[in-house]
PDB file of N, CA and C in Angstrom:
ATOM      1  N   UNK A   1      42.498  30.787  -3.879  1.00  0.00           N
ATOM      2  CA  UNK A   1      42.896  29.408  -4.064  1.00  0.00           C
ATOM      3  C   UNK A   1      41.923  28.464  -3.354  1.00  0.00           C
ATOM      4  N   UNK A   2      41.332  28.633  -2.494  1.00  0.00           N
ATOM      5  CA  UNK A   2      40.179  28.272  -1.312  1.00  0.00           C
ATOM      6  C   UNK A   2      39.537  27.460  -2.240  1.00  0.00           C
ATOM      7  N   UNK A   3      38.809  29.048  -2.464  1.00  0.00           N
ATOM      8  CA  UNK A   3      37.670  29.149  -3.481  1.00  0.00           C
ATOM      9  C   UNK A   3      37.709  27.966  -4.816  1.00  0.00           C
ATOM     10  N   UNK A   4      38.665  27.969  -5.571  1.00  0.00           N
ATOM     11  CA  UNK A   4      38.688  26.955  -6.497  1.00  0.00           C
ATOM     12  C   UNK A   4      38.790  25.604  -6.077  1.00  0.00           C
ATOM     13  N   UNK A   5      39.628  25.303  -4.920  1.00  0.00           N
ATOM     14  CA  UNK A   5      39.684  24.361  -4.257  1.00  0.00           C
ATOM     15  C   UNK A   5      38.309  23.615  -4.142  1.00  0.00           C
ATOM     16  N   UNK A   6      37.365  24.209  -3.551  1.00  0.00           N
ATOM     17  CA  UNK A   6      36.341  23.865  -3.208  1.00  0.00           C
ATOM     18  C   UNK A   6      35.216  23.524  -4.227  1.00  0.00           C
ATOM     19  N   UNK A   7      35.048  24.892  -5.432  1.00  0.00           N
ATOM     20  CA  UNK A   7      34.990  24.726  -6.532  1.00  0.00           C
ATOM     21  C   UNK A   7      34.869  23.187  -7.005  1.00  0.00           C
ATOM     22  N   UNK A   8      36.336  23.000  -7.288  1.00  0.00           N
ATOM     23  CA  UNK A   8      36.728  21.292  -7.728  1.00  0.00           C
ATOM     24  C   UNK A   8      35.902  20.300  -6.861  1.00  0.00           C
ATOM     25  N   UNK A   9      36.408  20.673  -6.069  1.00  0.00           N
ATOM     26  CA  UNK A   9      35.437  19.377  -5.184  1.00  0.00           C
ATOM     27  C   UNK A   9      34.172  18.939  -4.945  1.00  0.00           C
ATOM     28  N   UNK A  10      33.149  20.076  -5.195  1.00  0.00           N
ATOM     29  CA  UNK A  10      31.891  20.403  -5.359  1.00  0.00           C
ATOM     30  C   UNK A  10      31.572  19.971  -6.885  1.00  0.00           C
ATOM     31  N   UNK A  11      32.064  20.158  -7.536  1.00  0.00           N
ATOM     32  CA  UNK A  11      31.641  20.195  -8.965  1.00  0.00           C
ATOM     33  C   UNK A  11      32.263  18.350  -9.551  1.00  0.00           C
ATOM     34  N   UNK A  12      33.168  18.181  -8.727  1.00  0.00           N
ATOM     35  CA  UNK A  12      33.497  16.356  -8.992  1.00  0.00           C
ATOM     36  C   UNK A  12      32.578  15.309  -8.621  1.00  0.00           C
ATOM     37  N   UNK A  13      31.870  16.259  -7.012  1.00  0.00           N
ATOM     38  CA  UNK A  13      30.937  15.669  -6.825  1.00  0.00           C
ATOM     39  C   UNK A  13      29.853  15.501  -6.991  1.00  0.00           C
ATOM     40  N   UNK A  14      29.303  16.225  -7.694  1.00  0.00           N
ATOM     41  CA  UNK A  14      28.101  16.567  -8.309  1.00  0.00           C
ATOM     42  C   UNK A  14      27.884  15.814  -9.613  1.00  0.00           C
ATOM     43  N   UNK A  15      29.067  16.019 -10.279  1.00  0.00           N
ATOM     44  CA  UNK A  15      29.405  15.542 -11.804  1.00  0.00           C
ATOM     45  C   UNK A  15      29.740  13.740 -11.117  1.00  0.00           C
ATOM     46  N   UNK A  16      30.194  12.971 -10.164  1.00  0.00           N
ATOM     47  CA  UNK A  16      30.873  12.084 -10.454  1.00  0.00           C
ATOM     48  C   UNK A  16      29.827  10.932  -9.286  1.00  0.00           C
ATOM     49  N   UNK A  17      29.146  11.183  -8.465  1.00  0.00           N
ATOM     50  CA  UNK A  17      28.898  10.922  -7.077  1.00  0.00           C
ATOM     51  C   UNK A  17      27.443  11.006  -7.153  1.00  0.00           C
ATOM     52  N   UNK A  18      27.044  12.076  -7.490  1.00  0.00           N
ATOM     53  CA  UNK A  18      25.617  12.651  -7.263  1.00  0.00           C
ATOM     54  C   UNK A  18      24.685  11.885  -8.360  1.00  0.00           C
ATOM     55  N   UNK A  19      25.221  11.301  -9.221  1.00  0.00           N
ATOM     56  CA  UNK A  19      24.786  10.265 -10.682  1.00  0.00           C
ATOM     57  C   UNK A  19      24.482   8.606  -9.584  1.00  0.00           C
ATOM     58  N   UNK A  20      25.354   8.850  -9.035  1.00  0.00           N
ATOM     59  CA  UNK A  20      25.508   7.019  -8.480  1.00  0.00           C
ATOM     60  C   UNK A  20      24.505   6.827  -7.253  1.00  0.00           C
ATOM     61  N   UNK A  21      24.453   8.078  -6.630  1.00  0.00           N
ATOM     62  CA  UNK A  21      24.079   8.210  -4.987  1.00  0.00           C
ATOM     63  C   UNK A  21      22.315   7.757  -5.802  1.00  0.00           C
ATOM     64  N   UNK A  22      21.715   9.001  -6.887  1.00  0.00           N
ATOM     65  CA  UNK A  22      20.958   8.899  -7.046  1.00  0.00           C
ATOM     66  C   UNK A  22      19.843   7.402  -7.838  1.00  0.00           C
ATOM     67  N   UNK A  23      21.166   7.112  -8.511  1.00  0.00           N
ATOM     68  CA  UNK A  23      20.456   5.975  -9.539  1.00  0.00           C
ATOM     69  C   UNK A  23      20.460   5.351  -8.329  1.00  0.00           C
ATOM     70  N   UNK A  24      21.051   4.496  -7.273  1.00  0.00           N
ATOM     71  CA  UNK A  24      21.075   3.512  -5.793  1.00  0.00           C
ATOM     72  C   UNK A  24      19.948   4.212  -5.068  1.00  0.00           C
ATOM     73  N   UNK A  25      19.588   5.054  -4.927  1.00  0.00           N
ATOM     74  CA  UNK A  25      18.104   5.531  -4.290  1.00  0.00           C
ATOM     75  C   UNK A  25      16.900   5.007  -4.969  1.00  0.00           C
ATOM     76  N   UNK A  26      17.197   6.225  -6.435  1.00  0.00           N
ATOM     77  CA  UNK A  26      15.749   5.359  -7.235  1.00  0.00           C
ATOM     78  C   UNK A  26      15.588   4.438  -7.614  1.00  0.00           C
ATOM     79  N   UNK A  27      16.478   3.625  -7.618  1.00  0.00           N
ATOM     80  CA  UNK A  27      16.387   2.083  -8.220  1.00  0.00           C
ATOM     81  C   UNK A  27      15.892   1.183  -6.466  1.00  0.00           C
ATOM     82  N   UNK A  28      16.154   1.594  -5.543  1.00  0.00           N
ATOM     83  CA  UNK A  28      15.657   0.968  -4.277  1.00  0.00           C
ATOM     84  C   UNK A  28      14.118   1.413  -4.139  1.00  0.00           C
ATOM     85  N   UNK A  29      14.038   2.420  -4.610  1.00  0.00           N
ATOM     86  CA  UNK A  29      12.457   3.011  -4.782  1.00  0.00           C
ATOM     87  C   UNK A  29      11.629   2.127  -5.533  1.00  0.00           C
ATOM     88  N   UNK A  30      12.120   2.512  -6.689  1.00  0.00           N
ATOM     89  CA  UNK A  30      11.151   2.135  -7.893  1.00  0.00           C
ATOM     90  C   UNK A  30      10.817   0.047  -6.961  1.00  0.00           C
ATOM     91  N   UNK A  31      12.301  -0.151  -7.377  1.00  0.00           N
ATOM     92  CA  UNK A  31      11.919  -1.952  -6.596  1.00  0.00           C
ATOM     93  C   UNK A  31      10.909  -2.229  -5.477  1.00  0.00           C
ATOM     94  N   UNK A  32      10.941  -1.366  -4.285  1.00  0.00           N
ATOM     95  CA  UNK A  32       9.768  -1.102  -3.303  1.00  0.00           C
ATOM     96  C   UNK A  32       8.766  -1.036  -3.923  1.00  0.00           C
ATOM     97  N   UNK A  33       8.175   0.238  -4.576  1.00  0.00           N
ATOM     98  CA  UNK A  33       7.069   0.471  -5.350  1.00  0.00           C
ATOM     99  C   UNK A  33       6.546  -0.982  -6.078  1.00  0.00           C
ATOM    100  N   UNK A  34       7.291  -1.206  -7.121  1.00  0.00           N
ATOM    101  CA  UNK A  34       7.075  -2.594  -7.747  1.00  0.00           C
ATOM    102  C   UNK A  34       6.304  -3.651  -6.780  1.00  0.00           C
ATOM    103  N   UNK A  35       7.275  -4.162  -5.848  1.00  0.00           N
ATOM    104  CA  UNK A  35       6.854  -4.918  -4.856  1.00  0.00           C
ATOM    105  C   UNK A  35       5.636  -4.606  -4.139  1.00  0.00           C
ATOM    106  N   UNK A  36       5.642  -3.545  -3.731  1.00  0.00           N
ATOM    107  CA  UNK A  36       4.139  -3.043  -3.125  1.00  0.00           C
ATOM    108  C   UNK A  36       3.202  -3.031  -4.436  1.00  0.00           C
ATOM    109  N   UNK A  37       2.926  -2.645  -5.425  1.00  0.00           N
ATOM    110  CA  UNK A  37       1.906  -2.759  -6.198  1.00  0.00           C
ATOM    111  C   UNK A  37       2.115  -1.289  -6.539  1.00  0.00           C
ATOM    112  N   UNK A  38       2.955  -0.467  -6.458  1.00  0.00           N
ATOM    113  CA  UNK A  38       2.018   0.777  -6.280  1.00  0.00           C
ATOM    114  C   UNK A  38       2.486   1.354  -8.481  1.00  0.00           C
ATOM    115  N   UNK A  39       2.688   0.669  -9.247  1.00  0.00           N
ATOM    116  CA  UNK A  39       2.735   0.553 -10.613  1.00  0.00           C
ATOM    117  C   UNK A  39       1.852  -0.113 -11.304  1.00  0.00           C
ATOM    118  N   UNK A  40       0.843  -0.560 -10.642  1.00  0.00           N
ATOM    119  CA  UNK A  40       0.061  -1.728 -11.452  1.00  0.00           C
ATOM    120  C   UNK A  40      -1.246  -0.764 -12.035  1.00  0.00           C
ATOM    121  N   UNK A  41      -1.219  -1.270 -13.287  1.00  0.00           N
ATOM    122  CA  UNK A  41      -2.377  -0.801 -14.758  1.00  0.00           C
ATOM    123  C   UNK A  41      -3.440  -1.053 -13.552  1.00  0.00           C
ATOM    124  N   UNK A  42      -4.472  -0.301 -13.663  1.00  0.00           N
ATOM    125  CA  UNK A  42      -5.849  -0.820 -13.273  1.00  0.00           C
ATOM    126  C   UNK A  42      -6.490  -1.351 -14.940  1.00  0.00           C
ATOM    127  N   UNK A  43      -6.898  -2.506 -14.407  1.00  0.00           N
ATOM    128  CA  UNK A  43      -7.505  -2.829 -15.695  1.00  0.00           C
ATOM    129  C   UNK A  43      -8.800  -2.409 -16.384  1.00  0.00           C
ATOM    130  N   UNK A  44      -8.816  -2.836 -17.572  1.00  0.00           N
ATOM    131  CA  UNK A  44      -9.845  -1.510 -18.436  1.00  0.00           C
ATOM    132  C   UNK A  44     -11.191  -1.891 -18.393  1.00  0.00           C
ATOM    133  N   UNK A  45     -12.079  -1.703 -17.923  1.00  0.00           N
ATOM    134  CA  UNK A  45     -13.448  -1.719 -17.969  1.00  0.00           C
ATOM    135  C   UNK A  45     -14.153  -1.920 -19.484  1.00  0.00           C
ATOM    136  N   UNK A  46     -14.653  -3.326 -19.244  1.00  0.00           N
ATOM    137  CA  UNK A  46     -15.038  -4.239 -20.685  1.00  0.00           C
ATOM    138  C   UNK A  46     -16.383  -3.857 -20.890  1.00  0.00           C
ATOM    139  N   UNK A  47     -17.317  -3.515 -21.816  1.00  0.00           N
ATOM    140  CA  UNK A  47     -18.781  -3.441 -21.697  1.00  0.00           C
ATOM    141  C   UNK A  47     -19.023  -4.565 -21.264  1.00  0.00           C
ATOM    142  N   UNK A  48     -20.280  -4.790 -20.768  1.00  0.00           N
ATOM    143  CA  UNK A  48     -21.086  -5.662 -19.922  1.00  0.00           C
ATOM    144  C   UNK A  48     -21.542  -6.420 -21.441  1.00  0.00           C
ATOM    145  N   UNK A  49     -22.403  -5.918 -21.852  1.00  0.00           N
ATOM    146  CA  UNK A  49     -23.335  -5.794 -23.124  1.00  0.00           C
ATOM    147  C   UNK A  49     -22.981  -6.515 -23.986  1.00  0.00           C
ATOM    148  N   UNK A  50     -23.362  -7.040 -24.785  1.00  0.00           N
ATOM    149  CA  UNK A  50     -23.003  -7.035 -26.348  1.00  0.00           C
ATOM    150  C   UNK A  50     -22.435  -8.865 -26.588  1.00  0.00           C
ATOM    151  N   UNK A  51     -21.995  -8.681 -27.469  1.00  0.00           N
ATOM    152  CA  UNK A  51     -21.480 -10.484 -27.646  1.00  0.00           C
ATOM    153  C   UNK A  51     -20.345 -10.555 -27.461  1.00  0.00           C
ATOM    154  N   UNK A  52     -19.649 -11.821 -26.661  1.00  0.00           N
ATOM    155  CA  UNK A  52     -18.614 -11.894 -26.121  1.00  0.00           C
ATOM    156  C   UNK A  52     -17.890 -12.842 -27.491  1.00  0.00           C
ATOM    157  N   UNK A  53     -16.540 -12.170 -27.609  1.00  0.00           N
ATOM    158  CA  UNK A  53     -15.580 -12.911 -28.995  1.00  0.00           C
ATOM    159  C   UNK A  53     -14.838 -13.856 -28.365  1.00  0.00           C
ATOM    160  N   UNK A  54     -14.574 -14.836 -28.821  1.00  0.00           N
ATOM    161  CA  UNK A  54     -14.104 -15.746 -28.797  1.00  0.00           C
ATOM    162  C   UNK A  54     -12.727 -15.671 -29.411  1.00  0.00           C
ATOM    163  N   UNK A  55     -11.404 -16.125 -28.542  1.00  0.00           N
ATOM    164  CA  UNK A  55      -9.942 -15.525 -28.677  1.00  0.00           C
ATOM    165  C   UNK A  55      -9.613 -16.067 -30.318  1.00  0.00           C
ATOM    166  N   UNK A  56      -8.918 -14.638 -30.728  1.00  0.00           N
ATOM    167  CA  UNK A  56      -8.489 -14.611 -32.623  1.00  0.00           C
ATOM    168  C   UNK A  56      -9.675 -14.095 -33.033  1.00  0.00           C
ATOM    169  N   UNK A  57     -10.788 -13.880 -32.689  1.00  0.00           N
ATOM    170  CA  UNK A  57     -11.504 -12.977 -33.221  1.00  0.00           C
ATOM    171  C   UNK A  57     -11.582 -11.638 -32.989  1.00  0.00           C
ATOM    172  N   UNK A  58     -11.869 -11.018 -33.625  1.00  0.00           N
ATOM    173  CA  UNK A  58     -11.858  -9.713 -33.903  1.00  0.00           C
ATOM    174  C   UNK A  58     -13.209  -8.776 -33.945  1.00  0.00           C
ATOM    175  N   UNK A  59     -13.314  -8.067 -33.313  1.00  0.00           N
ATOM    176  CA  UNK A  59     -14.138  -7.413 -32.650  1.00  0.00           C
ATOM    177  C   UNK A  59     -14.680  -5.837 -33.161  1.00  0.00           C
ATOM    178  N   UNK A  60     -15.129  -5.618 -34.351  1.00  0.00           N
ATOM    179  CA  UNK A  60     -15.605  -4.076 -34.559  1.00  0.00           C
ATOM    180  C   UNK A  60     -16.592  -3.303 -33.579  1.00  0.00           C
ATOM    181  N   UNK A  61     -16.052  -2.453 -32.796  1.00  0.00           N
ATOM    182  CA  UNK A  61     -16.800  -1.668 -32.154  1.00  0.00           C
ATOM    183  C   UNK A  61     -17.681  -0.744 -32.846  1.00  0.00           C
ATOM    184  N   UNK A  62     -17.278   0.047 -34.083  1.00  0.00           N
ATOM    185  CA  UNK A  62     -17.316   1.488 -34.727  1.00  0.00           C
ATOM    186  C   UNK A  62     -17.272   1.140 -35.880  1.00  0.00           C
ATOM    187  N   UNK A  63     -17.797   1.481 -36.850  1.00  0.00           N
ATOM    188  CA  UNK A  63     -17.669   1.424 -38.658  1.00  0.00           C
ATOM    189  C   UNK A  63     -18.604   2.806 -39.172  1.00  0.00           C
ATOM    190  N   UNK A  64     -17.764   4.109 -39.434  1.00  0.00           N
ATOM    191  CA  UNK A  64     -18.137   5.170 -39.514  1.00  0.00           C
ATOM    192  C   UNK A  64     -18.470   4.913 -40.632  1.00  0.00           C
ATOM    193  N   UNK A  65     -19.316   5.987 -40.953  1.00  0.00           N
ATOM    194  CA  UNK A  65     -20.396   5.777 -42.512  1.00  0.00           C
ATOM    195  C   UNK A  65     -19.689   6.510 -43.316  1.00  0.00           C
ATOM    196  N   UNK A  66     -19.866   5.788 -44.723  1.00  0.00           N
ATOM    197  CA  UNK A  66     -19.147   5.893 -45.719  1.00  0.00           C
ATOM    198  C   UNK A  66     -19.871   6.638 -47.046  1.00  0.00           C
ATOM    199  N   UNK A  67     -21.381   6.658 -47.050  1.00  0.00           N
ATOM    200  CA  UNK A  67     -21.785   7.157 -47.813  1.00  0.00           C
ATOM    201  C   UNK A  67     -21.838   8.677 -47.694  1.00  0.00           C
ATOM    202  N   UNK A  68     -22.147   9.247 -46.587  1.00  0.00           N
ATOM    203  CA  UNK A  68     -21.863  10.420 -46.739  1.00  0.00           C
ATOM    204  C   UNK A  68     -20.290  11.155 -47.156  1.00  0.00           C
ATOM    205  N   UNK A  69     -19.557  10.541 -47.101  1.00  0.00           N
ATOM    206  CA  UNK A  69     -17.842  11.067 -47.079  1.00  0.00           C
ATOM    207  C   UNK A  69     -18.054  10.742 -49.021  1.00  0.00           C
ATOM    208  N   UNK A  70     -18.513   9.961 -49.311  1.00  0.00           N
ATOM    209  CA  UNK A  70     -18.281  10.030 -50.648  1.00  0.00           C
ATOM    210  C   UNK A  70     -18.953  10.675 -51.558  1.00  0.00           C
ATOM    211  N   UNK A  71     -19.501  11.497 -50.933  1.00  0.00           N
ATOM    212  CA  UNK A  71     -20.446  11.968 -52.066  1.00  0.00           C
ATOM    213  C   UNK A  71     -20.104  13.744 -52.449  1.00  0.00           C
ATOM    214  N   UNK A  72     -20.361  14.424 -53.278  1.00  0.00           N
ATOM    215  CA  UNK A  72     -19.440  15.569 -53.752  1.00  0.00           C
ATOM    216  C   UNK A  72     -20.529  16.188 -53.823  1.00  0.00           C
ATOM    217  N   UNK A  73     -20.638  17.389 -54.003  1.00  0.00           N
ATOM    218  CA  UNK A  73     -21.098  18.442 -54.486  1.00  0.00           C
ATOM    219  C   UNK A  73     -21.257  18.576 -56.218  1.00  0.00           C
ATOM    220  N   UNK A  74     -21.955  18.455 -57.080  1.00  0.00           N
ATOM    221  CA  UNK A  74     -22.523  18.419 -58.789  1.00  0.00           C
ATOM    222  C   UNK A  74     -21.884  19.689 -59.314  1.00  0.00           C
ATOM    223  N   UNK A  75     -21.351  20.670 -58.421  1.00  0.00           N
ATOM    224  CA  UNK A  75     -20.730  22.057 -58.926  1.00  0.00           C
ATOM    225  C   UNK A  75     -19.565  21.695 -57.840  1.00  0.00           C
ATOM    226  N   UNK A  76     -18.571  21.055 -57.728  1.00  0.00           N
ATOM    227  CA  UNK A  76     -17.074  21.116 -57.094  1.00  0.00           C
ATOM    228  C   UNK A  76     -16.423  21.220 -58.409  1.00  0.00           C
ATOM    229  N   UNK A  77     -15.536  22.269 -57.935  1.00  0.00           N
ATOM    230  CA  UNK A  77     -14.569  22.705 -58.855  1.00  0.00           C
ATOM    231  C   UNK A  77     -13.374  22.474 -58.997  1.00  0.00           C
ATOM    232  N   UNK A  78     -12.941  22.268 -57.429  1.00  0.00           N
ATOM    233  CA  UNK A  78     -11.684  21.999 -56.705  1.00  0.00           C
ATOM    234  C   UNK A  78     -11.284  22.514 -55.814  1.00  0.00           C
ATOM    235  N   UNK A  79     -10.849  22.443 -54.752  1.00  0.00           N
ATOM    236  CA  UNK A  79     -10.129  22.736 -53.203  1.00  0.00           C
ATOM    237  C   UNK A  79      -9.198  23.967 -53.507  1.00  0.00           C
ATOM    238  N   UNK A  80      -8.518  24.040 -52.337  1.00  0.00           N
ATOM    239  CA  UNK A  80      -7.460  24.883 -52.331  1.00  0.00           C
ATOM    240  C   UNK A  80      -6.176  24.263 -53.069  1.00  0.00           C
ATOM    241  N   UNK A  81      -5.551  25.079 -53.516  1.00  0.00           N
ATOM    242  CA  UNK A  81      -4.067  23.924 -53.700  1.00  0.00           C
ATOM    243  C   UNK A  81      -2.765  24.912 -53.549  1.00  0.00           C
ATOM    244  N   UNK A  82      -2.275  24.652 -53.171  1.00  0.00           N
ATOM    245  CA  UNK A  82      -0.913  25.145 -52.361  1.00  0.00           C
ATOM    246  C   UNK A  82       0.393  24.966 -53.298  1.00  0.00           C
ATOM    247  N   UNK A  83       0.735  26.282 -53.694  1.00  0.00           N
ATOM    248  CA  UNK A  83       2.010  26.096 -54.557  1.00  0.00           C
ATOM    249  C   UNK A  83       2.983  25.937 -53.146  1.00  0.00           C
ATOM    250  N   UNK A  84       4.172  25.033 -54.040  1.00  0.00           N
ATOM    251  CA  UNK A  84       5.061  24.779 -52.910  1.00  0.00           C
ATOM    252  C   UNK A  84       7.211  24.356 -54.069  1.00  0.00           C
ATOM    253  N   UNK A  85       7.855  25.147 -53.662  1.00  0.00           N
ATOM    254  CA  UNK A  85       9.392  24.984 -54.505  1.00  0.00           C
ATOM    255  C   UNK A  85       9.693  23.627 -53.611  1.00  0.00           C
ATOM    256  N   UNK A  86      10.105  22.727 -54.165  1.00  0.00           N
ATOM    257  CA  UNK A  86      11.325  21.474 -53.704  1.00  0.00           C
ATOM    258  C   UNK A  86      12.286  22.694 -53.342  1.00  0.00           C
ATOM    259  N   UNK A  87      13.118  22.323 -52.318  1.00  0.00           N
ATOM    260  CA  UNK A  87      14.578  23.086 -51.722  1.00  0.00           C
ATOM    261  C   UNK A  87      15.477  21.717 -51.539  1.00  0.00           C
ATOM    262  N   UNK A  88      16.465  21.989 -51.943  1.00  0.00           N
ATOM    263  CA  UNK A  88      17.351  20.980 -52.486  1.00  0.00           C
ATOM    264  C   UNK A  88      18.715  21.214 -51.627  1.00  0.00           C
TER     265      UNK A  88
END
């Protein structure tokens, strides 16, 4: 009878107590942290280089080449192709 006794009481508290104790810790944490800085983005390192945009403009870094991707092989026959059933 002890045994269950204790059981209950352990397990109410865990289940009922141990939720509250913890969110009131980490939430005093996290707020510290905040306050100290210790969450803040380091900000992203801009090239030096190049021409500076002017805000609403838009900026292409990259424009991968297109002529090679389009061009085929004079004997393509066709790829793989994958039979496949709809399941309903």
């Amino acid at each position: 009878m002890k045994f269950w006794l204790i059981f209950i009481l352990i397990f109410f508290a865990v289940r009922y107590l141990l939720p509250i104790v913890l969110r009131l810790a980490l939430s005093g944490f996290v707020r510290k942290q905040m306050r100290n800085g210790g969450f803040v983005v380091p900000p992203q390192a801009r090239p030096e280089s190049g021409p500076t945009s002017r805000p609403g403009e838009v900026r292409v870094e990259y424009v991968p080449p297109t002529a090679a991707q389009n061009k085929q092989p004079h004997d393509f026959k066709g790829g793989e192709y994958v039979d496949f059933e709809e399941v309903k």
